[in-house]
Protein backbone atom coordinates (compact mmCIF):
# COMPACT_ATOMS: atom_id res chain seq x y z
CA UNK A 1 30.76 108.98 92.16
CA UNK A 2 32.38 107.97 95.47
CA UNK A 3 35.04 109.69 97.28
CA UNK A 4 37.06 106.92 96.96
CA UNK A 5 37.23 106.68 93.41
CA UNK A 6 39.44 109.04 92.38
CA UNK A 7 41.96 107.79 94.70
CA UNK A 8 41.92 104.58 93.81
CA UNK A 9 42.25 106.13 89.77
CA UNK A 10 45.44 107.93 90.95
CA UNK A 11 46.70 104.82 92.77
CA UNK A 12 45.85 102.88 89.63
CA UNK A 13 47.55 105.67 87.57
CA UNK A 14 50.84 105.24 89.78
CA UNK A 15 50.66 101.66 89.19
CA UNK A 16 50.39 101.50 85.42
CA UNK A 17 53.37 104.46 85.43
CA UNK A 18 55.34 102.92 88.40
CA UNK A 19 58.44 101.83 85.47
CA UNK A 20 58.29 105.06 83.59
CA UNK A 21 57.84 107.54 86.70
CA UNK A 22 60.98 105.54 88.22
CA UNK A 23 62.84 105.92 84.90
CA UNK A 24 61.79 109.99 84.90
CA UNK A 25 63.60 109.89 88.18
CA UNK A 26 66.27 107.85 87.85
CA UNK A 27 67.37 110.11 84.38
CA UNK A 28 66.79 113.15 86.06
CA UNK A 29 68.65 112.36 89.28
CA UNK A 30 70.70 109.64 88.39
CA UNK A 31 70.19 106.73 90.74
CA UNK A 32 68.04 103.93 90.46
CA UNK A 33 67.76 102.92 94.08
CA UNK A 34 67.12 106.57 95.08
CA UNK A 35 64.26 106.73 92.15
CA UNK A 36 62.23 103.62 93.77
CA UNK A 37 62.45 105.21 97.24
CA UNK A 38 61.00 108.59 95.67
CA UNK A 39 58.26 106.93 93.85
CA UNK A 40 57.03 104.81 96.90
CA UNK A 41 57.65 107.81 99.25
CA UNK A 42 55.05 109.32 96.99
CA UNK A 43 52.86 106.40 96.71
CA UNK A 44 52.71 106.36 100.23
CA UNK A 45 51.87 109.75 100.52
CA UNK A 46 49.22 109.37 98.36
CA UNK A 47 47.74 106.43 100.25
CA UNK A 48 47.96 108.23 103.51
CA UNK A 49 46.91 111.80 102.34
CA UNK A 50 45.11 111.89 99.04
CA UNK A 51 44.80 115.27 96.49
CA UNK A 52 41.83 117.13 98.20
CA UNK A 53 40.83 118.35 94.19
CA UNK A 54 40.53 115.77 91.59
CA UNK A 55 43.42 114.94 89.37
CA UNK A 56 42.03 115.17 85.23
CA UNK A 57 45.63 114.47 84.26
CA UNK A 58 47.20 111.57 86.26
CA UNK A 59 50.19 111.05 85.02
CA UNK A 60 51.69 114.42 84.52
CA UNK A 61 49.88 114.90 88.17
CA UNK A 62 52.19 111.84 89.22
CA UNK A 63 55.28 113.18 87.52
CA UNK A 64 54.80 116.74 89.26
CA UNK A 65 54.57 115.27 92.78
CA UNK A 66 57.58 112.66 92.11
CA UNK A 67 59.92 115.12 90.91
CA UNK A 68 59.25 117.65 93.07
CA UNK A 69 59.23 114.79 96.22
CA UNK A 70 62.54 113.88 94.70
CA UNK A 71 63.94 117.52 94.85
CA UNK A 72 62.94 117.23 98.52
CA UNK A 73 64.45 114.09 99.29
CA UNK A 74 67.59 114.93 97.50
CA UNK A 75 68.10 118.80 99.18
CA UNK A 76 67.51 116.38 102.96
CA UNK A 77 70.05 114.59 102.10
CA UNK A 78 72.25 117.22 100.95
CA UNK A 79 71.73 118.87 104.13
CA UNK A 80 72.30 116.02 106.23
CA UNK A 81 75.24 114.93 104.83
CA UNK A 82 76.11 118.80 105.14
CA UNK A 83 75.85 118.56 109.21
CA UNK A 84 77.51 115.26 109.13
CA UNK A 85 80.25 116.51 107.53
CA UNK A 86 80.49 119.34 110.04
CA UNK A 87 80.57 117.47 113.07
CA UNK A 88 82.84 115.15 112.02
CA UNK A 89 85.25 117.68 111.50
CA UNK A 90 84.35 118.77 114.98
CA UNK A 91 87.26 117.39 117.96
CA UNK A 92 85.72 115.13 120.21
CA UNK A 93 87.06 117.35 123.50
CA UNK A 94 86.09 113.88 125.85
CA UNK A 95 88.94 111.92 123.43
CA UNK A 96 92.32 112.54 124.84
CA UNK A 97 95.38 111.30 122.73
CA UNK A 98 97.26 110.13 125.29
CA UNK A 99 100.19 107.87 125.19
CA UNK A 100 101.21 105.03 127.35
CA UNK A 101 103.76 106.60 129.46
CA UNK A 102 101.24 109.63 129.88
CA UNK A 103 98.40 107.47 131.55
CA UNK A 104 101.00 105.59 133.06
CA UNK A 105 102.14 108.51 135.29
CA UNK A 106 98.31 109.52 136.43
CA UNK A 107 98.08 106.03 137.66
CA UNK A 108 101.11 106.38 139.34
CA UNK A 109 100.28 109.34 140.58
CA UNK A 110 97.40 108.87 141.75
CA UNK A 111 98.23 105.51 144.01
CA UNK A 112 100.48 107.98 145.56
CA UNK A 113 98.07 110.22 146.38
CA UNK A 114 96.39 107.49 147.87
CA UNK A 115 99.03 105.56 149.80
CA UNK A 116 99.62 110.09 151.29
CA UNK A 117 96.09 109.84 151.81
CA UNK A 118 95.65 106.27 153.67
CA UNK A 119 99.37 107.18 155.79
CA UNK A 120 96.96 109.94 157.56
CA UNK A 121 96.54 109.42 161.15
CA UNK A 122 92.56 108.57 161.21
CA UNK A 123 91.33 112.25 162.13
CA UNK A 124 93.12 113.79 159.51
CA UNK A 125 92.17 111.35 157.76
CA UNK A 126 88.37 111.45 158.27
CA UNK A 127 88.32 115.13 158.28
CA UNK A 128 90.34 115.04 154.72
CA UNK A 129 87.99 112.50 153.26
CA UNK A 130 84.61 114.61 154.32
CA UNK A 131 85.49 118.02 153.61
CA UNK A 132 87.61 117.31 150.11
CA UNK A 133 85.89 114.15 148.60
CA UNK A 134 82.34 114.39 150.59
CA UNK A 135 81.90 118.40 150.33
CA UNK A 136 80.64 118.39 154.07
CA UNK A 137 81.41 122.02 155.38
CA UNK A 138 83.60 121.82 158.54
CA UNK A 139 80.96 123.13 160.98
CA UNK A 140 79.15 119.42 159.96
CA UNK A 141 81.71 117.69 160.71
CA UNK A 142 82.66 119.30 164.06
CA UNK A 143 79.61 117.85 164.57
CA UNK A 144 79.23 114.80 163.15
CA UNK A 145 82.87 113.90 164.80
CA UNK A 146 82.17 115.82 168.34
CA UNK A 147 85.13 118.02 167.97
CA UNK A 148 85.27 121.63 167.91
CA UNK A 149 85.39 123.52 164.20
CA UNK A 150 88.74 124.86 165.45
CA UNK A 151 90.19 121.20 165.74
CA UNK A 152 88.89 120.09 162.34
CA UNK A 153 90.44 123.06 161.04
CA UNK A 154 93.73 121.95 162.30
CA UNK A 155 93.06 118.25 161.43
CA UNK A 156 92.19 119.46 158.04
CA UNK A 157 95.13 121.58 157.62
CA UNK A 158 97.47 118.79 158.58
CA UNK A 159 96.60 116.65 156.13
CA UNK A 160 96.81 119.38 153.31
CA UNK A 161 100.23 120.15 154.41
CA UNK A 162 101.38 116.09 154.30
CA UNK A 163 99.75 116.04 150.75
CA UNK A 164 101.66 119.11 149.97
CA UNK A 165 105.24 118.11 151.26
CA UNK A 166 104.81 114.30 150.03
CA UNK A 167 102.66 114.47 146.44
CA UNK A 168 104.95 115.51 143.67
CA UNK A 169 102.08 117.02 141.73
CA UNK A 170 101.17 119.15 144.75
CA UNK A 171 104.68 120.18 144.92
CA UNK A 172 105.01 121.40 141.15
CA UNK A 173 101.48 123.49 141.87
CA UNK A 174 102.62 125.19 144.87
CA UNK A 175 106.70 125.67 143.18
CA UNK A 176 104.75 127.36 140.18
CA UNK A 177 102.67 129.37 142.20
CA UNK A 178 105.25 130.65 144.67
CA UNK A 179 107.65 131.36 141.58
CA UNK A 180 105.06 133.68 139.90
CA UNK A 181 103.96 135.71 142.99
C-alpha cells in the first residue's frame, strides 16, 4: 500500500462527513459560518500535514481534530477580541481634544513668535535661529559667522531677552517662575 493512500482515505473520509462534521460544529459552538471555517481549517491541515500513524477510525478521527481545531480557533478569538478590547479602552495620548478657540491661540501665538523672531536685527537673528532651532553649539557658530564666542553670546542673549519682553507665553513662564522662587 502506498503512502499516499491513507491520506487520500482521510481526505475522502472528510469529504463524505464534510455536512455532518460541520453540523457537529455548528451544534456544539453555535455558528454556522464559524463551523465551515473550522472544518476547512482542518481540511487544510490535513492536506498540508497528514497523520504520521494511520487513522482505522476516520470519522471519529475527523471529529476529534475538528472539535478540538474548533476549541482552538474559538479560545484565538477570545483572546483577540480580549486585547482588542483592552486597547481600545486605552487613550490615544497623540489625540488632543482641543477646541477651536484652543488651537486658535497656538496659531496665534505662534505667528507672534515669529513676527519677535523675524523683527531681530540679522545677527541676533542668525545666532537665534542656529543655536535654538539648528542645535549648533556657540563655539560653531563663532566660527561659522567669524565672530568671537563672546559676541554670539551677547547676540544670543539679545534675542532671548526681545522674545522674553515681547512673547506673552514667554512672559507667563518667566512671571510663574519668578513668583515661585
Amino acid at each position: 500500500m502506498s503512502k499516499s493512500s491513507p491520506d487520500v482515505e482521510l481526505i475522502g473520509a472528510l469529504a463524505l462527513h464534510y455536512d455532518d462534521l460541520v453540523d457537529y460544529i455548528r451544534r456544539r459552538f453555535q455558528g454556522g459560518q464559524f463551523a465551515r471555517e473550522v472544518v476547512h481549517d482542518v481540511c487544510v491541515q490535513l492536506l498540508e500535514k497528514p497523520p504520521q500513524q494511520p487513522v482505522h477510525l476516520p470519522f471519529a478521527f475527523l471529529r476529534r481534530v475538528t472539535f478540538n481545531r474548533a476549541i482552538d480557533r474559538r479560545r484565538a478569538d477570545n483572546t483577540r477580541n480580549a486585547y482588542f478590547e483592552r486597547t481600545a479602552e486605552v487613550p490615544d495620548w497623540h489625540v488632543h481634544e482641543l477646541d477651536g478657540a484652543a488651537t486658535l491661540s497656538f496659531e496665534q501665538q505662534l505667528e507672534a513668535l515669529l513676527a519677535i523672531i523675524e523683527a531681530l536685527p540679522a545677527r541676533a537673528r542668525q545666532v537665534f535661529l542656529l543655536h535654538r532651532i539648528h542645535g549648533m553649539p556657540q563655539r560653531e557658530i563663532a566660527t561659522e559667522l567669524d565672530i568671537s564666542v563672546n559676541m554670539v553670546t551677547q547676540h544670543f542673549s539679545r534675542a532671548m531677552r526681545t522674545i522674553a519682553r515681547d512673547w506673552e507665553p514667554a512672559r507667563q513662564v518667566l512671571a510663574g517662575r519668578y513668583r515661585t522662587q
